[in-house]
N, C-alpha and C. Protein backbone atom coordinates (compact mmCIF):
# COMPACT_ATOMS: atom_id res chain seq x y z
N UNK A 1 -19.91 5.88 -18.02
CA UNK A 1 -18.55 6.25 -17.63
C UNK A 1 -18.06 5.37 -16.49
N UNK A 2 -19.23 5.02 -15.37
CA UNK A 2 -18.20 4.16 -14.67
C UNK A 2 -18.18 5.00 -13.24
N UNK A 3 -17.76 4.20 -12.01
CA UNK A 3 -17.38 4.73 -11.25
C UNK A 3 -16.11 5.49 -10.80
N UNK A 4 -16.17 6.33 -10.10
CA UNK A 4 -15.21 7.38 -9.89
C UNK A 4 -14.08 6.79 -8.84
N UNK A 5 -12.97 7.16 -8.84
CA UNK A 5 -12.20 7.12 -7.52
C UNK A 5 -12.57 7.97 -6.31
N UNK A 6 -12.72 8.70 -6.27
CA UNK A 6 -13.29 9.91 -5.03
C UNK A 6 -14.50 8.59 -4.49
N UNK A 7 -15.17 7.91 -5.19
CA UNK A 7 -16.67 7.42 -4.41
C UNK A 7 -16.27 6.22 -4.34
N UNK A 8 -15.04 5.52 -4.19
CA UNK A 8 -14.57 4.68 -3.57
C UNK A 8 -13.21 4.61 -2.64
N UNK A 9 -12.78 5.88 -2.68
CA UNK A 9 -11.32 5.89 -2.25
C UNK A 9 -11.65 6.18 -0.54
N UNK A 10 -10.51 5.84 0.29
CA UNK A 10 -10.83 6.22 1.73
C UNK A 10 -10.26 7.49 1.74
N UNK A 11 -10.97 8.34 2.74
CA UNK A 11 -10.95 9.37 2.70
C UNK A 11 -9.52 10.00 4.44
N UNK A 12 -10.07 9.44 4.96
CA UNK A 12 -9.51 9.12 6.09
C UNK A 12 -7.89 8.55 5.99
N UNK A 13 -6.65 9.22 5.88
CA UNK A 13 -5.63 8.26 5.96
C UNK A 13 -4.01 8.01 7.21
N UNK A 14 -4.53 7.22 7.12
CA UNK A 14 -3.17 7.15 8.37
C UNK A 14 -1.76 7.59 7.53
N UNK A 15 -1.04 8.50 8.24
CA UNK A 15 0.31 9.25 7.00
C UNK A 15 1.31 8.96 8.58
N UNK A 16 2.72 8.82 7.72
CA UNK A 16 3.80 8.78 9.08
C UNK A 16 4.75 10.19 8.16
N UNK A 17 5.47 10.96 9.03
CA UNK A 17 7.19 11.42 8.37
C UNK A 17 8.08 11.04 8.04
N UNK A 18 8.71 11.56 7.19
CA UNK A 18 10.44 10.87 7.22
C UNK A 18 10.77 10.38 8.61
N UNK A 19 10.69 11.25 9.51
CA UNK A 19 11.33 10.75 10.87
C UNK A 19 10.83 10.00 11.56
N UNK A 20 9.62 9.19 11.77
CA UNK A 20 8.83 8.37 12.46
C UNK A 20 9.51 7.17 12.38
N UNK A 21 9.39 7.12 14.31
CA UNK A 21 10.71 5.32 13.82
C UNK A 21 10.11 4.41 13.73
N UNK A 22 10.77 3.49 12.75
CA UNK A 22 10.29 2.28 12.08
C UNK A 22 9.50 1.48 13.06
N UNK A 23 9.58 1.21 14.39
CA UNK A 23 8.82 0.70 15.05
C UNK A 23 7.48 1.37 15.93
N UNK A 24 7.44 2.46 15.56
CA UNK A 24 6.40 3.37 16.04
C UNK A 24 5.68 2.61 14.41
N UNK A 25 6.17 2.93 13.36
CA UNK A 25 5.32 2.66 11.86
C UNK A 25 4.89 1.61 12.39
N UNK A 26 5.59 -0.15 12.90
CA UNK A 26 5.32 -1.26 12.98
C UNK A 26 3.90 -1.23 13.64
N UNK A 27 3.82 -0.33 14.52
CA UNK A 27 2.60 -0.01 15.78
C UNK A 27 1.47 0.14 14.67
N UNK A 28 1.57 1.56 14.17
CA UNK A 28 0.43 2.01 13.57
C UNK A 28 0.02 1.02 12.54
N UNK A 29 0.70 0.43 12.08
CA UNK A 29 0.05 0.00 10.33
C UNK A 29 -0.43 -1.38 11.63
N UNK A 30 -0.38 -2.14 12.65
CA UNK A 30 -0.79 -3.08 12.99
C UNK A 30 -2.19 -2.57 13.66
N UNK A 31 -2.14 -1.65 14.36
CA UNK A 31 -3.37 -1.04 14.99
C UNK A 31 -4.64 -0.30 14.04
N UNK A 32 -4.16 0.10 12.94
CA UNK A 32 -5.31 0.64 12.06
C UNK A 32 -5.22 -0.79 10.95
N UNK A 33 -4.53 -1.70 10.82
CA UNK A 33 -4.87 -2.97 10.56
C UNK A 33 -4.58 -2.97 8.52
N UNK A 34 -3.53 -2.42 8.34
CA UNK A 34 -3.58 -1.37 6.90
C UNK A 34 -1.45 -1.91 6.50
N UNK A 35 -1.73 -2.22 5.30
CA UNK A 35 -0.33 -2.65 4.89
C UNK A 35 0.40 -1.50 4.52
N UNK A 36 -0.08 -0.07 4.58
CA UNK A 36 0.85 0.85 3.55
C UNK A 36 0.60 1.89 4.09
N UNK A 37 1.30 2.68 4.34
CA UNK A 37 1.05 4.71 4.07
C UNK A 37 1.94 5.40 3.54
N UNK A 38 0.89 6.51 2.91
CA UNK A 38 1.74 8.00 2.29
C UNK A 38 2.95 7.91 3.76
N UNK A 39 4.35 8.98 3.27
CA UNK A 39 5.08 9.29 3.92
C UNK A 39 4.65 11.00 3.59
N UNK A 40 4.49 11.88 4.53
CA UNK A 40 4.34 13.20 4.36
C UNK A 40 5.11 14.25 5.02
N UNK A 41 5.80 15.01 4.49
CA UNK A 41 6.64 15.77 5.50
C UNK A 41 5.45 16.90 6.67
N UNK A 42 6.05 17.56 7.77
CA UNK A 42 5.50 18.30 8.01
C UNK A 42 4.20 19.71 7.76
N UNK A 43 4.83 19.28 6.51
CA UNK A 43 4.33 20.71 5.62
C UNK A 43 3.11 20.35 4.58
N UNK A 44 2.63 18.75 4.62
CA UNK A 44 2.02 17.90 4.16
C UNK A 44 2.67 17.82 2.84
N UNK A 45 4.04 18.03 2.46
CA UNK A 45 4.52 17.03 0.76
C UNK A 45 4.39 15.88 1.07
N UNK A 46 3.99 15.22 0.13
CA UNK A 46 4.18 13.70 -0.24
C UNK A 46 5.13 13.82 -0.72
N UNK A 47 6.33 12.43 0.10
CA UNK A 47 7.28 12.11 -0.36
C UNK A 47 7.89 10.79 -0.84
N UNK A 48 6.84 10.20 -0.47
CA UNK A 48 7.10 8.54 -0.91
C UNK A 48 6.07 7.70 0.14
N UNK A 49 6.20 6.37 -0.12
CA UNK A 49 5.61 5.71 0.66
C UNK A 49 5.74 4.36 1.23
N UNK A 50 5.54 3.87 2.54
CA UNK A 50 6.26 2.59 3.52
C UNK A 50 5.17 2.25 3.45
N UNK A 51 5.56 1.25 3.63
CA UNK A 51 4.53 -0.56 3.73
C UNK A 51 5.84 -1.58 4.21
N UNK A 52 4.25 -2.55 4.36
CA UNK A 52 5.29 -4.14 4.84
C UNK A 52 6.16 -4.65 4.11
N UNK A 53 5.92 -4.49 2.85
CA UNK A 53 7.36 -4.93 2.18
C UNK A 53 8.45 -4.05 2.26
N UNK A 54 8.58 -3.29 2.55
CA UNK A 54 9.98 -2.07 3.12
C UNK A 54 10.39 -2.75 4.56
N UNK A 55 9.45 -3.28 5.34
CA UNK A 55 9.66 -3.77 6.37
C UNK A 55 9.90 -5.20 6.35
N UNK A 56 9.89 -5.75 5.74
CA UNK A 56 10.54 -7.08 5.06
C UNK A 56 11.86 -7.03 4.50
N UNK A 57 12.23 -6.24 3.89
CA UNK A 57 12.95 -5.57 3.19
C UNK A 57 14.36 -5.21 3.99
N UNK A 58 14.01 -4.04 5.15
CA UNK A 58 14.56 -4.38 5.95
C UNK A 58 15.43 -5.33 6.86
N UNK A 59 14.15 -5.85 7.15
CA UNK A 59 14.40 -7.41 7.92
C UNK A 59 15.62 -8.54 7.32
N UNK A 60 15.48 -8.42 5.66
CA UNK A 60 16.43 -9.13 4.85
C UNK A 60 17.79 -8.40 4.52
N UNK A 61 17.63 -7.13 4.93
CA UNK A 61 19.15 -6.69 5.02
C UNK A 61 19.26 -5.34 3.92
N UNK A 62 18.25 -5.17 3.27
CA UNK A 62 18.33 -4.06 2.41
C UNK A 62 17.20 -3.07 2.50
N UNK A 63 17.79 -1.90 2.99
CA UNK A 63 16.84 -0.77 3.51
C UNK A 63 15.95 -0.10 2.56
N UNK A 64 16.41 0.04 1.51
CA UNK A 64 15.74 1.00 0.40
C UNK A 64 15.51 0.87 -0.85
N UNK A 65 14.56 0.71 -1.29
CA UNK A 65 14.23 0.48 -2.75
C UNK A 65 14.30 1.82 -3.55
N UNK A 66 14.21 2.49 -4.74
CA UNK A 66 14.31 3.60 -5.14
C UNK A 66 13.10 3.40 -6.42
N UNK A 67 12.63 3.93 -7.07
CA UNK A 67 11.31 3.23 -8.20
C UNK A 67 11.94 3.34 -9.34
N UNK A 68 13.10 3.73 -9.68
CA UNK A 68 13.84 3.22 -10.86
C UNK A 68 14.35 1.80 -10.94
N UNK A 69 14.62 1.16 -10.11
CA UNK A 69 14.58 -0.28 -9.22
C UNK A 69 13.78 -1.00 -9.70
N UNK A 70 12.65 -0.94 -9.62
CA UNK A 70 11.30 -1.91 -9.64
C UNK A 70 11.20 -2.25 -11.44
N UNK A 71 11.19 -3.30 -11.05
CA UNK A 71 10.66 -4.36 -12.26
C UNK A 71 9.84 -5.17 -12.12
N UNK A 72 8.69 -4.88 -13.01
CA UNK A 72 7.47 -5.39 -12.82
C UNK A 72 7.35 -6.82 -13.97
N UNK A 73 7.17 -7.86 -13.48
CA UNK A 73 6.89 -9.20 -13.75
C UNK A 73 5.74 -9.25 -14.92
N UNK A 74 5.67 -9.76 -15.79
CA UNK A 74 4.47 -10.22 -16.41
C UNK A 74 2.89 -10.56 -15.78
N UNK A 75 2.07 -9.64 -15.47
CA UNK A 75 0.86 -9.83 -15.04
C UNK A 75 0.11 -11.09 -15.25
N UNK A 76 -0.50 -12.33 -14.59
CA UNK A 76 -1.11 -13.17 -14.79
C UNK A 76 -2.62 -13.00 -15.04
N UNK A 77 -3.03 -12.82 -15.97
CA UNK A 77 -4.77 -12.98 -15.79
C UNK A 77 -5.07 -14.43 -16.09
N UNK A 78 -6.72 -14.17 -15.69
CA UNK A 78 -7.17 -15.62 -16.07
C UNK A 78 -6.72 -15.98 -17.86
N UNK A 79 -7.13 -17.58 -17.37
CA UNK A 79 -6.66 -17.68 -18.64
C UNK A 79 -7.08 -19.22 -19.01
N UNK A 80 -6.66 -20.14 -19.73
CA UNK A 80 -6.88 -21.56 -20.11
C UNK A 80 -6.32 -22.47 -18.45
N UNK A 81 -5.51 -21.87 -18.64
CA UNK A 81 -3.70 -22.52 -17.51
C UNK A 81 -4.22 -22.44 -16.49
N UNK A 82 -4.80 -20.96 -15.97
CA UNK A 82 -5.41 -20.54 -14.60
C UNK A 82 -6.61 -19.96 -14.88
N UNK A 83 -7.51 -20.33 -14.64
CA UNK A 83 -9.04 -19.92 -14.83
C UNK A 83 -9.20 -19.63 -13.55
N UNK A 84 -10.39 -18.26 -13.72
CA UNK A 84 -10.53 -17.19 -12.92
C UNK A 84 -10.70 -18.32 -11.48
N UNK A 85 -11.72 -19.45 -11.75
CA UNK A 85 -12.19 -19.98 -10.35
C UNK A 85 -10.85 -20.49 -9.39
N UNK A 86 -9.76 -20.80 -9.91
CA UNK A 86 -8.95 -21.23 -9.87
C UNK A 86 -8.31 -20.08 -8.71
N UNK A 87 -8.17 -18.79 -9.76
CA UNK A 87 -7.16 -17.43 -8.95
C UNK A 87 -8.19 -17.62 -8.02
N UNK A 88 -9.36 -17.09 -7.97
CA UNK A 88 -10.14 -16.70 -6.98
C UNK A 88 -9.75 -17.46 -5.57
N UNK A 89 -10.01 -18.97 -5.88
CA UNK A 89 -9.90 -19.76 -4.71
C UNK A 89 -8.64 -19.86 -3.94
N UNK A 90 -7.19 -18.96 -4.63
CA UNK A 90 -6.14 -19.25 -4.20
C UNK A 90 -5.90 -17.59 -3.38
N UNK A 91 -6.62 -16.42 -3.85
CA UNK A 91 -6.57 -15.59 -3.32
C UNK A 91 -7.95 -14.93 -2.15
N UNK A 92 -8.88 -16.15 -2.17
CA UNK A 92 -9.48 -15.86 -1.27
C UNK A 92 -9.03 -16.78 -0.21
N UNK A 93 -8.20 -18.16 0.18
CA UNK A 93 -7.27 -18.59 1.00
C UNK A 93 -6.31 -17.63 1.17
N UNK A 94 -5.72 -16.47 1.05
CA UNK A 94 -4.75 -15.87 1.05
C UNK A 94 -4.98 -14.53 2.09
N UNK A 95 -6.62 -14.25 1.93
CA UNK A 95 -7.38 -13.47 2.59
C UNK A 95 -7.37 -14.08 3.97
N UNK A 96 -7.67 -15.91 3.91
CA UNK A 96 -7.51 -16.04 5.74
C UNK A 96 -6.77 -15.29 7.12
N UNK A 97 -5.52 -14.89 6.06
CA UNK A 97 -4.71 -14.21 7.10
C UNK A 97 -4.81 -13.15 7.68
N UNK A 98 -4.76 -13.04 8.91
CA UNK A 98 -5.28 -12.21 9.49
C UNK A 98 -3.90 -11.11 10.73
N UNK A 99 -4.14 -10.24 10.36
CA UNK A 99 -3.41 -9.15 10.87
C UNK A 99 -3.03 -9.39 12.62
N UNK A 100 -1.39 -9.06 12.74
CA UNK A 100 -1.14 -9.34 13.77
C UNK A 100 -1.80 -8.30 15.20
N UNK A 101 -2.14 -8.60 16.63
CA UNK A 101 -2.38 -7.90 17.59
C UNK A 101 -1.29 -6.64 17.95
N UNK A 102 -2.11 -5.68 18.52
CA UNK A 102 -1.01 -4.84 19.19
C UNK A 102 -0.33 -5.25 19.95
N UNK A 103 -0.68 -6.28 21.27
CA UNK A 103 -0.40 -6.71 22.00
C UNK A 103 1.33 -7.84 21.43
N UNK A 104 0.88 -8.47 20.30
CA UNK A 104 2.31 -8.93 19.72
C UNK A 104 2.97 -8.17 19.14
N UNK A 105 2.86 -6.86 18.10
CA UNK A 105 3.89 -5.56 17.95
C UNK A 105 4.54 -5.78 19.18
N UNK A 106 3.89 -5.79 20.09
CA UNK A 106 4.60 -4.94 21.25
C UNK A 106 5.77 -6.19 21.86
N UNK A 107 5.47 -6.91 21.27
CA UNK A 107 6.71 -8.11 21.74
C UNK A 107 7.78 -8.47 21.01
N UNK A 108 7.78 -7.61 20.07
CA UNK A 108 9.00 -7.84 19.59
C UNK A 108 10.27 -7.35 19.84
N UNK A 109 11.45 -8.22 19.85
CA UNK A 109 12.73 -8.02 20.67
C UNK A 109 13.16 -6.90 20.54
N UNK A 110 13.78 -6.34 21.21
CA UNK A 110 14.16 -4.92 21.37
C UNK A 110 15.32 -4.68 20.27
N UNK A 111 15.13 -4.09 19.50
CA UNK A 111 16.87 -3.96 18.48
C UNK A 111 16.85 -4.22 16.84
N UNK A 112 15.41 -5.20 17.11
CA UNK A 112 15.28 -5.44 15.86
C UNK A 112 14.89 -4.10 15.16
N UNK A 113 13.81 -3.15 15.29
CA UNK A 113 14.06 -1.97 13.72
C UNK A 113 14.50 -0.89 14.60
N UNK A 114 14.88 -0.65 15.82
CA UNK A 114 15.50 0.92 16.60
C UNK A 114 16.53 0.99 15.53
N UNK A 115 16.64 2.22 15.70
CA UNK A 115 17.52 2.87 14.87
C UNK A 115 17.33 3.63 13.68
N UNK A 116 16.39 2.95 13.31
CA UNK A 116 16.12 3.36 12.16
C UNK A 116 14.50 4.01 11.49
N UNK A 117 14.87 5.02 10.70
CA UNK A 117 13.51 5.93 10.56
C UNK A 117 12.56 5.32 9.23
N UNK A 118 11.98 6.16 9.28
CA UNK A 118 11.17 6.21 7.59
C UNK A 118 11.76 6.13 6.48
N UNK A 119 12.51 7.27 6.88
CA UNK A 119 13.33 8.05 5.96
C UNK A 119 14.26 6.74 5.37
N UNK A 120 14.62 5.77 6.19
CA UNK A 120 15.38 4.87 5.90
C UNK A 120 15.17 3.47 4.11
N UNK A 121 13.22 3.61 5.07
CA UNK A 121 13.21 2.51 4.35
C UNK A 121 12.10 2.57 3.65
N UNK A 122 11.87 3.74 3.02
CA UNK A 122 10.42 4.08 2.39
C UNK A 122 10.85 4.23 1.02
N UNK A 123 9.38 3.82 -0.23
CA UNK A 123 9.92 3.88 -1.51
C UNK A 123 9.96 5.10 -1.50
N UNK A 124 10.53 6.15 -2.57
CA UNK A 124 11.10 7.43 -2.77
C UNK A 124 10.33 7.92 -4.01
N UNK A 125 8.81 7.21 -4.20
CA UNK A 125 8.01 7.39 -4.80
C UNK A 125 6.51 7.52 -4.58
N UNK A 126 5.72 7.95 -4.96
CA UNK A 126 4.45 7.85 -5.16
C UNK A 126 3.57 7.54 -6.33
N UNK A 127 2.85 6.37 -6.04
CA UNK A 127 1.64 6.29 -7.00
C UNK A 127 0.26 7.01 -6.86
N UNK A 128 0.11 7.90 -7.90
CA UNK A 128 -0.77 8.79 -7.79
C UNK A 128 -2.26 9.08 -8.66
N UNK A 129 -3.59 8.94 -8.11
CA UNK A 129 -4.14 8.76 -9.31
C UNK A 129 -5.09 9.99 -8.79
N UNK A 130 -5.89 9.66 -9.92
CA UNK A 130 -6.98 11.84 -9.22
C UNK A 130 -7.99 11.18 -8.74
N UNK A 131 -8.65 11.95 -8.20
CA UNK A 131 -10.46 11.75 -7.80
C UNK A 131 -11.47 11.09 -8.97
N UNK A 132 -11.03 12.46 -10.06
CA UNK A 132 -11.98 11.77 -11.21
C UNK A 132 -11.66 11.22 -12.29
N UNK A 133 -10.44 10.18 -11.60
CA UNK A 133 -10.18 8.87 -12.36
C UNK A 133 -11.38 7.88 -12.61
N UNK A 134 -11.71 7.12 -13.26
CA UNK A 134 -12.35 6.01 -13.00
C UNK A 134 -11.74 4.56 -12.35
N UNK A 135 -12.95 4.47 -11.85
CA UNK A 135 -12.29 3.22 -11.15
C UNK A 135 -11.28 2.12 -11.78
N UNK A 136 -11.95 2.06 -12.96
CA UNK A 136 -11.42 0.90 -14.03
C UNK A 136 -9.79 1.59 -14.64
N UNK A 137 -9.88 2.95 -14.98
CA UNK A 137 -8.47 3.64 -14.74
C UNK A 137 -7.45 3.31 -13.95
N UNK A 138 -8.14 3.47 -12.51
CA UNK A 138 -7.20 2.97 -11.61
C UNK A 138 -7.01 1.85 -11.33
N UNK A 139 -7.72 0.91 -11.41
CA UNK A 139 -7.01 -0.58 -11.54
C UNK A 139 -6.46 -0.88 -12.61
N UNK A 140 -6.39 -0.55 -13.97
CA UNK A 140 -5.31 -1.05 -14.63
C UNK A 140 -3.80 0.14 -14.20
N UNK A 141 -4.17 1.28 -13.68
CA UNK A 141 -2.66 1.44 -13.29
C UNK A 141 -2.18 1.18 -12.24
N UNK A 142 -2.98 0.03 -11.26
CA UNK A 142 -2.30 -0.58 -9.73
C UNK A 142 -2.01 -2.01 -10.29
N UNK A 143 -2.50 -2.06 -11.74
CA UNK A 143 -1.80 -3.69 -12.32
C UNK A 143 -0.87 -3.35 -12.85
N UNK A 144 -0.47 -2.59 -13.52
CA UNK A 144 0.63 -1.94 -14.20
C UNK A 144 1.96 -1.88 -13.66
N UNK A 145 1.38 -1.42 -12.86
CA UNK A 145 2.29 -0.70 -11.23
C UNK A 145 2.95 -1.88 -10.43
N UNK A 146 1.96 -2.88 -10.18
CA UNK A 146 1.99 -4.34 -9.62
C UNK A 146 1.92 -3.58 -7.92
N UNK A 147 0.50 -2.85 -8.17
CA UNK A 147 0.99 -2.04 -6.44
C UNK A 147 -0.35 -2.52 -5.56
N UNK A 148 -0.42 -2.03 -4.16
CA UNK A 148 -1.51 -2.62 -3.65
C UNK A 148 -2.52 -1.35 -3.14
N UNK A 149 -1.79 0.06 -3.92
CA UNK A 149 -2.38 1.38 -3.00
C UNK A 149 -1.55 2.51 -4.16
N UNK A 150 -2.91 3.01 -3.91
CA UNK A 150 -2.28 4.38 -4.89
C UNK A 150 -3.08 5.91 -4.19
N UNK A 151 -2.12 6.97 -4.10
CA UNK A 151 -2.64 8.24 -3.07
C UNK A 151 -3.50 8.70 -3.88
N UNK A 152 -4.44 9.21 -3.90
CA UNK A 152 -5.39 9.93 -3.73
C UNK A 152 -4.97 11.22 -4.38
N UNK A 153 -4.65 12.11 -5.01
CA UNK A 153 -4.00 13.46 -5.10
C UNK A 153 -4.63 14.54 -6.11
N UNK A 154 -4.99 15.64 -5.75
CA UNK A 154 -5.48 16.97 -6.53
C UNK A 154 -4.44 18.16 -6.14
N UNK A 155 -4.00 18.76 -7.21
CA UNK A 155 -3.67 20.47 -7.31
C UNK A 155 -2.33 19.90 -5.64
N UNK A 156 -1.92 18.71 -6.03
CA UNK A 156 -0.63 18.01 -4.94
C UNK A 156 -1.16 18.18 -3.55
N UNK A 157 -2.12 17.89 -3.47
CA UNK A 157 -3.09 17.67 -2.28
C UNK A 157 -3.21 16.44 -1.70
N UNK A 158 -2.92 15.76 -0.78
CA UNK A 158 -3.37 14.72 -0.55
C UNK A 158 -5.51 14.47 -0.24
N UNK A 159 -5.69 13.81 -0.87
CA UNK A 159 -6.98 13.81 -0.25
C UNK A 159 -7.66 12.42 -0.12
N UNK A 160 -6.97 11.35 -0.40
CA UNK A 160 -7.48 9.82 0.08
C UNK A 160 -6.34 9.03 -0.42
N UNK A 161 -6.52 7.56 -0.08
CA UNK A 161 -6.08 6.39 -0.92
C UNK A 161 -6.87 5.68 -1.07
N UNK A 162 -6.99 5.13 -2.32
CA UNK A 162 -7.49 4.06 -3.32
C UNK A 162 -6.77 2.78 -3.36
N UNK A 163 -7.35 1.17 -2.04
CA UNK A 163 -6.49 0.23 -2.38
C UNK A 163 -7.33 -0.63 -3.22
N UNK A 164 -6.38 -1.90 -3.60
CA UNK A 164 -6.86 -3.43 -4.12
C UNK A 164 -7.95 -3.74 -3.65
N UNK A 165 -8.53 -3.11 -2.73
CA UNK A 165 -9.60 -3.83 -1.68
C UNK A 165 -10.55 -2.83 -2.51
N UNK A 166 -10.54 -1.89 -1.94
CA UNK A 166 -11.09 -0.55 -2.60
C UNK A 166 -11.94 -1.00 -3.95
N UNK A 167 -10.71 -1.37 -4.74
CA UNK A 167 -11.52 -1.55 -6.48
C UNK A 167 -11.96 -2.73 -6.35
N UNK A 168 -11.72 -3.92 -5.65
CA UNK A 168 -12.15 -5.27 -5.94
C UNK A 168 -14.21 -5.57 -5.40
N UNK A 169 -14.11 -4.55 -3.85
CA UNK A 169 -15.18 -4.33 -3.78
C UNK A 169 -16.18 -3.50 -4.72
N UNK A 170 -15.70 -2.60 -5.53
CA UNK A 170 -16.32 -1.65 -6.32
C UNK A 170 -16.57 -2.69 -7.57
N UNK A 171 -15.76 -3.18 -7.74
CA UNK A 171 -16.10 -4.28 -8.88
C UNK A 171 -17.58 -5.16 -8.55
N UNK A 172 -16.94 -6.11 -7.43
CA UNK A 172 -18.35 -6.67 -7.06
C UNK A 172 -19.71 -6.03 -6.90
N UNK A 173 -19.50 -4.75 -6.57
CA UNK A 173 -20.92 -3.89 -6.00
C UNK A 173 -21.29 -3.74 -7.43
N UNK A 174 -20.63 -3.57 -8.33
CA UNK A 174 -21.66 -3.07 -9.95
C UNK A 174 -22.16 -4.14 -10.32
């Protein structure tokens, strides 16, 4: 059968609110060193979810994506054109990059995201997969998806996220 999501998913997750301002988010996702989180109301609903591309997004002048929106591109696998050694070597250069300091969050000009909340610029969706998905389950629906993180969810529970990193290591470990 394969490995499970529950025995690879993190269990542990950093979550913001609708109301958390965008530059408090900028803080956290740089300090726990993490491109994405659930958005959760008080009451723990999942209501969608922010990442750096919402914050890019932003930055370019358009606050909100909605997931009726999203159009997903033709998936590249290996192939004749691009052979696996090929992807590999272009996405393990891609890995060099390395996550900015708190110390630079904290320098950024004053004005650039005030004002504005979660609520603003978060998708208005969730990708959701169960515990006793299989792993291989859930990576073809984060290719599907073209996503980099999918919540964790039982009986509308939050209980982990499952990223790209997540399955790519689980791959290698078998």
């Amino acid at each position: 059968m394969g490995r499970l999501v529950e025995d690879v998913m993190q269990r542990e997750v950093v979550t913001v609110t609708p109301e958390t301002p965008v530059r408090t988010l900028l803080k956290r996702l740089v300090s726990a060193q993490i491109s994405g989180v659930p958005v959760v109301t008080g009451a723990g609903d999942i209501v969608g979810v922010v990442s750096t591309t919402d914050l890019v997004r932003l930055g370019a002048g358009e606050k909100e994506l909605n997931a009726a929106e999203l159009v997903f591109e033709p998936l590249v696998l290996p192939n004749e054109e691009y052979p696996e050694e090929s992807m590999a070597s272009f996405y393990m250069d891609a890995l060099d990059w390395r996550y900015p300091t708190e110390t630079q969050s904290d320098a950024l000009p004053e004005g650039v995201f005030d004002g504005y909340t979660v609520s603003d610029i978060m998708t208005r969706a969730a990708f959701t997969v169960k515990p006793k998905d299989t792993v291989r389950d859930a990576g073809k629906f984060m290719l599907k998806g073209r996503i980099h993180r999918a919540l964790v969810v039982e009986d509308e529970q939050l209980l982990g996220i499952v990223t790209a990193f997540d399955l790519l290591k689980a791959f290698v470990e078998e």
